[in-house]
Protein backbone atom coordinates (compact mmCIF):
# COMPACT_ATOMS: atom_id res chain seq x y z
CA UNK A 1 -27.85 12.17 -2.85
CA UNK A 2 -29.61 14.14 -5.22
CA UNK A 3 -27.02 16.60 -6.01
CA UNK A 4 -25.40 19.82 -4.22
CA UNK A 5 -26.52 23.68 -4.71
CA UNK A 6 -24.21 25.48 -7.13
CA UNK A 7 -23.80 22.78 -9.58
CA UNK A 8 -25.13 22.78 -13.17
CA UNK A 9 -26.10 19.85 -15.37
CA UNK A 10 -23.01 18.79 -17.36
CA UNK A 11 -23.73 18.41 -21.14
CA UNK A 12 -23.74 15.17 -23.54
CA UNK A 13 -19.85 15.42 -24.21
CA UNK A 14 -19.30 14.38 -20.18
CA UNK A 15 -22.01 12.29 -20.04
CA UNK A 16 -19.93 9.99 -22.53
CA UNK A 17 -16.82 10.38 -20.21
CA UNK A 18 -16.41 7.51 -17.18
CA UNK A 19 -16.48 8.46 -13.62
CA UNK A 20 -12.78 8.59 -13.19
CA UNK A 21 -12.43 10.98 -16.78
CA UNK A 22 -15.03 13.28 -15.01
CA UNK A 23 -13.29 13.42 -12.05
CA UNK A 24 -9.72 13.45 -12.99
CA UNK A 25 -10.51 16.62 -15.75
CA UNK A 26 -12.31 17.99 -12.63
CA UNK A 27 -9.45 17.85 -10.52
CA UNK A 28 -7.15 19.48 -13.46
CA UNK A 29 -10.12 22.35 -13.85
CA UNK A 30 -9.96 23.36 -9.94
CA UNK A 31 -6.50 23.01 -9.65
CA UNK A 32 -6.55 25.74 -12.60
CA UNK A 33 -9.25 27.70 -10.55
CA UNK A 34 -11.55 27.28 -12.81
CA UNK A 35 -14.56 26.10 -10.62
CA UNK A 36 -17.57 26.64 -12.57
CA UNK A 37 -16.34 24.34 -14.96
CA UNK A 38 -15.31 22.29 -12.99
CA UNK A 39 -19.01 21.94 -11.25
CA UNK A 40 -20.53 20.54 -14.14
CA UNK A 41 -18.18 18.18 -14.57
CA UNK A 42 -18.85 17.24 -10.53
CA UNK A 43 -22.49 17.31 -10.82
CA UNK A 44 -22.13 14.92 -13.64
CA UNK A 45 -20.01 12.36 -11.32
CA UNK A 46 -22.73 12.89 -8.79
CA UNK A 47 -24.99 11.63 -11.13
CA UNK A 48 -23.65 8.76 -12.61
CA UNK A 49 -22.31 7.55 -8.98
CA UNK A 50 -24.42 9.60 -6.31
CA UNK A 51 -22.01 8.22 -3.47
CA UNK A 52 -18.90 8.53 -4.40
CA UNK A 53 -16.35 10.13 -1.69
CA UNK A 54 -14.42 11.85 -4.76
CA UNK A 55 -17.09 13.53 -6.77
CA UNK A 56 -18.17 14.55 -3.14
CA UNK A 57 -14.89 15.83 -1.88
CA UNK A 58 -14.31 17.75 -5.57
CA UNK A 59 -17.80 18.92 -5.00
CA UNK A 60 -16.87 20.44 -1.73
CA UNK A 61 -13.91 22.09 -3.68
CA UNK A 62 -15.80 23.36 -5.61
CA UNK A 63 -18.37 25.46 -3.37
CA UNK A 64 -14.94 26.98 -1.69
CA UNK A 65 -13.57 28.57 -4.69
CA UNK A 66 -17.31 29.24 -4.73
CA UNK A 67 -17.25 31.29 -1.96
CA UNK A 68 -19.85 28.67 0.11
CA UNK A 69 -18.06 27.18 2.66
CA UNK A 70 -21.24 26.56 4.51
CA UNK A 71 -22.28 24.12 1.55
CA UNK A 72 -18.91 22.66 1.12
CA UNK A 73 -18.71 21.68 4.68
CA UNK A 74 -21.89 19.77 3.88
CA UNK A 75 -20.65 18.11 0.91
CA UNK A 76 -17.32 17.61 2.90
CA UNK A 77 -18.93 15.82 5.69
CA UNK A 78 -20.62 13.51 3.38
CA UNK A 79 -17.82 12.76 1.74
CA UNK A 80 -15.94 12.19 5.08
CA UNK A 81 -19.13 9.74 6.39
CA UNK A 82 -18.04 7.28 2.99
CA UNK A 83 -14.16 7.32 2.84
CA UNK A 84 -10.47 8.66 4.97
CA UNK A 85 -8.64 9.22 1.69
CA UNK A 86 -5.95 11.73 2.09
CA UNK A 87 -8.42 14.04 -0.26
CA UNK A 88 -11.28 13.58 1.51
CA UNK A 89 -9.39 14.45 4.89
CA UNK A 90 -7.62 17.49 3.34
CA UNK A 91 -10.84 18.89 1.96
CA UNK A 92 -12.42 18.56 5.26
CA UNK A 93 -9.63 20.68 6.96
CA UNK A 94 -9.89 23.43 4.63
CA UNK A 95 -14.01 23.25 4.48
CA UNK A 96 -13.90 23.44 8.15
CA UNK A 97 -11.23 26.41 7.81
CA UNK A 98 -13.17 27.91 5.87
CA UNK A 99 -16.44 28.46 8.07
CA UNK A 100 -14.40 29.25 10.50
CA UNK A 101 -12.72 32.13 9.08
CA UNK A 102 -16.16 32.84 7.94
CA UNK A 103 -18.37 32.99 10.67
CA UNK A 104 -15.57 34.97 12.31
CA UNK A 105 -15.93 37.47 9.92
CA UNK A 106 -19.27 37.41 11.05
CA UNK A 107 -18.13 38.02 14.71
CA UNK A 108 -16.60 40.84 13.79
CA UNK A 109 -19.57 42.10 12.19
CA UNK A 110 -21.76 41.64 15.07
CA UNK A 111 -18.91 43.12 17.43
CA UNK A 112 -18.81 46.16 15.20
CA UNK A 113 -22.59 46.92 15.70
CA UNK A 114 -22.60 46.05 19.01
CA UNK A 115 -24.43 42.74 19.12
CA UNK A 116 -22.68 40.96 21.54
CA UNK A 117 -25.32 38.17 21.71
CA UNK A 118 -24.55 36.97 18.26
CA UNK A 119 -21.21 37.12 18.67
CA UNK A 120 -21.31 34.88 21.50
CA UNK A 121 -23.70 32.77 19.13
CA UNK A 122 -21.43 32.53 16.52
CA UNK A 123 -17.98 32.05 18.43
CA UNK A 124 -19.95 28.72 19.67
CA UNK A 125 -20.10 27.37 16.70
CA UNK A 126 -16.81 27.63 15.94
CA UNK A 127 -15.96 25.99 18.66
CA UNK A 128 -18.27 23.04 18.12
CA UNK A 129 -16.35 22.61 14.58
CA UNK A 130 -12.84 22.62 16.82
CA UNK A 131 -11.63 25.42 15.90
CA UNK A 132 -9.15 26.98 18.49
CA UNK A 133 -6.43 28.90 17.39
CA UNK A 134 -4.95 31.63 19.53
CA UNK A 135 -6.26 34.50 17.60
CA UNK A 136 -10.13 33.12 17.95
CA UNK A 137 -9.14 32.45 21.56
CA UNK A 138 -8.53 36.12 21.71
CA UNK A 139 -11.37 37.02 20.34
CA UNK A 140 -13.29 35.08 22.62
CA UNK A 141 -11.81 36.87 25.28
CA UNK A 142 -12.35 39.96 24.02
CA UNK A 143 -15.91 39.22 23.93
CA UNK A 144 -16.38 37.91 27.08
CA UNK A 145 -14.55 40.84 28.56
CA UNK A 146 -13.64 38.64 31.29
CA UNK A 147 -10.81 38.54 32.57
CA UNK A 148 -9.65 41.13 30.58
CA UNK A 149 -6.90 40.91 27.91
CA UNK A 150 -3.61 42.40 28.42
CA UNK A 151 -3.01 45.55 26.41
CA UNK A 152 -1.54 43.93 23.77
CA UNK A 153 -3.91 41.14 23.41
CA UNK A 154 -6.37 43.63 23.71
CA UNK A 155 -4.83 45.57 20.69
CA UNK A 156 -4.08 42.66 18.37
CA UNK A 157 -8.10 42.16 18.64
CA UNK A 158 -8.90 45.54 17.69
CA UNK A 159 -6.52 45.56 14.70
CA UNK A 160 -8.69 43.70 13.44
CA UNK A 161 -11.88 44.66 14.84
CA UNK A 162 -11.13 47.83 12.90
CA UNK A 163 -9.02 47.08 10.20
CA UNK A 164 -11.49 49.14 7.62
CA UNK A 165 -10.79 52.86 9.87
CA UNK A 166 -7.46 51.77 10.96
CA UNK A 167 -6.17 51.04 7.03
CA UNK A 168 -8.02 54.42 5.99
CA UNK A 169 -6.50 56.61 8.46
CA UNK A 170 -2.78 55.33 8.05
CA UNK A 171 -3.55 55.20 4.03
CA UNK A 172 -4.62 59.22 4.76
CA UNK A 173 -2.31 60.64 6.97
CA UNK A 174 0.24 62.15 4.18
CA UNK A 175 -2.02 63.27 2.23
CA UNK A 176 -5.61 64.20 4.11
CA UNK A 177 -4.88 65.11 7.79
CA UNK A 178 -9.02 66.06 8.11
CA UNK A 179 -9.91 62.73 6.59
CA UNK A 180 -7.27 60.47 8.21
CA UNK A 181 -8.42 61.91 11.68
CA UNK A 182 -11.75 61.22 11.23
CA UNK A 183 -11.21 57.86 10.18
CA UNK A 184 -9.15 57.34 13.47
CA UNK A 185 -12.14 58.98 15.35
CA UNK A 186 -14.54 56.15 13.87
CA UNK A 187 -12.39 53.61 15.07
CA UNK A 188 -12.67 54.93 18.77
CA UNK A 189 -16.36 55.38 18.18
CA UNK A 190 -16.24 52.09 17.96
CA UNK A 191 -13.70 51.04 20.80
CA UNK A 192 -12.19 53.86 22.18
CA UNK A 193 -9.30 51.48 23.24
CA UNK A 194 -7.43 51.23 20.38
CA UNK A 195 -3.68 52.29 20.77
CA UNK A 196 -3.34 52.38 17.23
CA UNK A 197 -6.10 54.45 16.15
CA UNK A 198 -5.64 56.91 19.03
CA UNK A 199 -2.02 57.04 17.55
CA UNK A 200 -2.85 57.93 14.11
CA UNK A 201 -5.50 60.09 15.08
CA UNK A 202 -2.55 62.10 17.37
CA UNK A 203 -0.02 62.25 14.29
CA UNK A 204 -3.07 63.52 12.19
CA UNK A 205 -3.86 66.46 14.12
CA UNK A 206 -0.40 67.18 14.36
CA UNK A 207 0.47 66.90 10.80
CA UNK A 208 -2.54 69.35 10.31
CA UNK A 209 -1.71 71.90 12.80
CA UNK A 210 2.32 71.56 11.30
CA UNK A 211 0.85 72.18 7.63
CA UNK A 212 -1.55 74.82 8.13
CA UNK A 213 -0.64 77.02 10.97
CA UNK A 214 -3.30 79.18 12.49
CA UNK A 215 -3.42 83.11 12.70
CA UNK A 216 -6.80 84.18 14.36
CA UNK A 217 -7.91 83.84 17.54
CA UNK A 218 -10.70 81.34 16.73
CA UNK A 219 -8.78 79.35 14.88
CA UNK A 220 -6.12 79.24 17.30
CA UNK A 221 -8.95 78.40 20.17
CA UNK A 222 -9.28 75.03 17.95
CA UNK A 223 -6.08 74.29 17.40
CA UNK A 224 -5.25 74.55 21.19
CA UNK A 225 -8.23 72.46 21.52
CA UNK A 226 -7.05 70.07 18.99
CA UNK A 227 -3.46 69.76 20.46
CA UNK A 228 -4.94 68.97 24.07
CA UNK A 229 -7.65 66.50 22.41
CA UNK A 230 -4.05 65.00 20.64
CA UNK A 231 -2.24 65.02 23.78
CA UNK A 232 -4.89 63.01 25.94
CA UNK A 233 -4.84 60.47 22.78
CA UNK A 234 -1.59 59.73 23.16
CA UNK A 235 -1.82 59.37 27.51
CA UNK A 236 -3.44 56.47 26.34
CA UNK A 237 -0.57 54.29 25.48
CA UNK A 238 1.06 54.10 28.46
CA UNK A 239 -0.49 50.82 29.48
CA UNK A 240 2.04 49.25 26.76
CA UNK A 241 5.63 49.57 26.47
CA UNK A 242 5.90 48.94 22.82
CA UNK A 243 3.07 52.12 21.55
CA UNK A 244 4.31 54.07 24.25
CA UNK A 245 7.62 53.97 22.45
CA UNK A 246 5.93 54.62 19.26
CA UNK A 247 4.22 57.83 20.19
CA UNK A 248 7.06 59.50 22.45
CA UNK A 249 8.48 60.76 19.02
CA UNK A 250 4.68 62.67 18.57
CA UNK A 251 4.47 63.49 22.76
CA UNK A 252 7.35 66.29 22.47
CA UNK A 253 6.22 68.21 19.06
CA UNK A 254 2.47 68.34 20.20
CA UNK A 255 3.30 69.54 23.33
CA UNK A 256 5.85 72.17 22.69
CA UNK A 257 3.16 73.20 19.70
CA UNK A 258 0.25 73.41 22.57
CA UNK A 259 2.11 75.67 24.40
CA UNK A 260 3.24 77.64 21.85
CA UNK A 261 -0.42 78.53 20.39
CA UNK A 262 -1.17 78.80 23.97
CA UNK A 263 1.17 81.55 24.12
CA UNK A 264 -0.18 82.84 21.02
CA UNK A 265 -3.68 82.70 22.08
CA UNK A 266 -2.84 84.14 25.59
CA UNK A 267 -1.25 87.66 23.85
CA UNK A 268 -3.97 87.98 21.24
CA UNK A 269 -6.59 87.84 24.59
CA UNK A 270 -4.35 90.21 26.48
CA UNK A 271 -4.49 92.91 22.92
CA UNK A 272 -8.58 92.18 22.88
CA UNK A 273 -8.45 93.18 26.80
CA UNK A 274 -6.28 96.26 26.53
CA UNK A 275 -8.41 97.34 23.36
CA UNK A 276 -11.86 96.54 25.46
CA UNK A 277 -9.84 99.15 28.24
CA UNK A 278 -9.33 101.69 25.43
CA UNK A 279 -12.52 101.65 24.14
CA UNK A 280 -13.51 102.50 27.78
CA UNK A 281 -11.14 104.83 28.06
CA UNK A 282 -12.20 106.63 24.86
CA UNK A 283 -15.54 106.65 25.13
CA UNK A 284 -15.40 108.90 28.08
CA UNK A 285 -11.95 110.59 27.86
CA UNK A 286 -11.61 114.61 27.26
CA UNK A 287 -14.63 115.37 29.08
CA UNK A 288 -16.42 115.78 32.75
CA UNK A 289 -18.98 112.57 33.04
CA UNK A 290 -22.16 112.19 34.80
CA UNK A 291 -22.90 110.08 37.59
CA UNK A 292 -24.91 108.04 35.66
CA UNK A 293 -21.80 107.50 32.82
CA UNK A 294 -19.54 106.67 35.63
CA UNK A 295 -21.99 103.91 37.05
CA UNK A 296 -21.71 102.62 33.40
CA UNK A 297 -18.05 103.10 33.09
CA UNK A 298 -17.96 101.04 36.73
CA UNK A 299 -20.00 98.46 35.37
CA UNK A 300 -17.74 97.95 31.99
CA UNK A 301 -14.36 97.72 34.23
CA UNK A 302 -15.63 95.10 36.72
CA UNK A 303 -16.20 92.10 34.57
CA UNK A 304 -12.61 93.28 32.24
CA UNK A 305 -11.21 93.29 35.59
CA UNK A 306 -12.52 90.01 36.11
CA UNK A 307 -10.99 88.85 33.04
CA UNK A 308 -7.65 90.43 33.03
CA UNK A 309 -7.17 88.77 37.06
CA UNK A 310 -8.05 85.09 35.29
CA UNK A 311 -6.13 85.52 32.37
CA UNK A 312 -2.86 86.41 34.22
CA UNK A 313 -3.30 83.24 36.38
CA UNK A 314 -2.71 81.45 33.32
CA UNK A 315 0.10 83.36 32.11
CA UNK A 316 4.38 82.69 32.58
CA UNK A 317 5.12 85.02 34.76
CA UNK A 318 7.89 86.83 32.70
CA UNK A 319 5.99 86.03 29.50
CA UNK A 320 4.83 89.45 26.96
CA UNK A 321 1.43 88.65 27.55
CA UNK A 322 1.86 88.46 31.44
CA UNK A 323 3.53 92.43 31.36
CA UNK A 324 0.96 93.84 29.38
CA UNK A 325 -2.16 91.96 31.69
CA UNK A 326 -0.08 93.07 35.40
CA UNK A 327 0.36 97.25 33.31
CA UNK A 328 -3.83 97.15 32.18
CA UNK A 329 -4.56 95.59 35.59
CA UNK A 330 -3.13 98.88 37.16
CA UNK A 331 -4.79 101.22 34.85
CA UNK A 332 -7.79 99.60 35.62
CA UNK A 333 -7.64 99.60 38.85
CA UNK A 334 -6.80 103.10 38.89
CA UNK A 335 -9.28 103.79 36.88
CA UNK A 336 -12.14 102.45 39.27
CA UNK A 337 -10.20 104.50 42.30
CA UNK A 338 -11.48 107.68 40.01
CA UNK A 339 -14.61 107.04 39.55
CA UNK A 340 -15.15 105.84 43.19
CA UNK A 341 -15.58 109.38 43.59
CA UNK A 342 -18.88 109.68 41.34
């Protein structure tokens, strides 16, 4: 063997040293974590005695704190095909670990855009190195999509799947309500299964809507929209008992807020209907009309009529709003009984 990738020539001083020297100040160098060092002292082992299981084995060490595992597998294996020593065995284990946890980093990256073909790819090659813990059996699953994971299962996955949007959003939600939302909406973009982000994208909106309370009509239009958009988030947890106790604390604030800015939103349209009446009302008032200004008029009071009749559907019946909607629904009614008569 000719050498491995990653490690430099050692200079004259370790050329003088013996085999075990090399090795031994080796050892002491990655045990320190210093591996470049260490390296050159490898690759000068390697050279002196090309098949020896050691040099090998601290070679392999040496591409993991290198970030290579690919490479030290290699080196790992040969080391493996020349002795059983307790280091040779040990560095196999964590080699192999190591391309496991890598290439299921890669999974996760092909998950994340989508590519379920690689994913599958990949997740058999783990397997042919024998990995098979539960979490990669999960993740298996997950990718298969058959059968499908319990909730749970399903969740633990996506923890991870996400882990980038998931860490943002609960990392955001005291301080940037806008920003940890979107986060949280990412993650869904992504699976729109996950408990947790549909949780923190819930407690988001709500911290928003608690912290900056809206006055217009617009703005109240989105928060209501918001709220219900927060609501149906959390409906979403009900398939597990333990995040369906964590977001009954956020179920009874959103939804006494909705129907409070409902209630809000509801009078403000009553006022804009009553002042649409008036305007009516004025622009004809002190004065005989034509039959052509009472067509108009008719025309002007049958869509507001329209309006009032479907706003008052959605109103409590004992509620402000409800009053004033069932008093302008009389005048306007009375109103179109007058000008019947044009």
């Amino acid at each position: 063997m000719n050498g491995l990738p990653g490690l430099p020539a050692a200079g004259d001083a370790d050329a003088a040293m013996s085999l075990e020297q090399l090795l031994g100040r080796a050892s002491v160098l990655l045990d320190a974590g210093r591996h470049e060092a260490a390296a050159a002292l490898v690759g000068a082992a390697l050279r002196m005695a090309p098949d020896s299981a050691d040099a090998l084995a601290l070679s392999a060490r040496c591409l993991l704190l290198a970030g290579d595992p690919e490479h030290a597998l290699r080196a790992a294996r040969e080391a493996a095909r020349r002795s059983d020593s307790e280091l040779v065995r040990s560095v196999l284990a964590a080699s192999v670990g190591a391309v496991c946890a890598d290439r299921l980093e890669k999974v996760r990256g092909a998950l994340r855009g989508r590519d379920l073909d690689a994913a599958r790819e990949l997740l058999r090659g783990i397997a042919a190195l024998g990995c098979g813990d539960r979490f990669l059996v999960l993740v298996s699953a997950y990718t298969a999509g058959r059968p499908p994971l319990a909730a749970e299962q399903r969740e633990e996955v996506l923890s991870w799947l996400l882990r980038e949007e998931l860490d943002e959003a609960a990392a955001l939600k005291d301080e940037d309500h806008g920003r940890s939302l979107a986060a949280a909406e990412r993650a869904l973009a992504i699976d729109g299964r996950s408990m947790l982000a549909a949780l923190l994208g819930a407690e988001a909106i709500l911290r928003a809507v608690v912290s900056s309370p809206a006055r217009s009509g617009v703005a109240l239009r989105s928060v209501l929209k918001d709220l219900r958009h927060a609501r149906d988030l959390l409906q979403r947890h009900d398939e597990s008992e333990e995040f369906r106790r964590r977001a009954d604390p956020l179920r009874t604030p959103i939804n006494q807020l909705a129907r409070h800015v409902a209630g809000e939103l509801r009078v403000q349209l009553a006022n804009e209907l009553k002042d649409r009446y008036n305007a009516i009302v004025s622009t004809y008032a002190g004065r005989v009309i034509s039959v052509f200004e009472a067509s108009n008029a008719r025309r002007s009071l049958a869509p507001l009529s329209q309006d009032v009749t479907k706003l008052r559907r959605q109103c409590p019946p004992d509620s402000t709003e409800a009053v004033v909607l069932t008093q302008l629904a009389r005048a306007i009614a009375s109103l179109q009984q007058q000008l019947h008569h044009y």
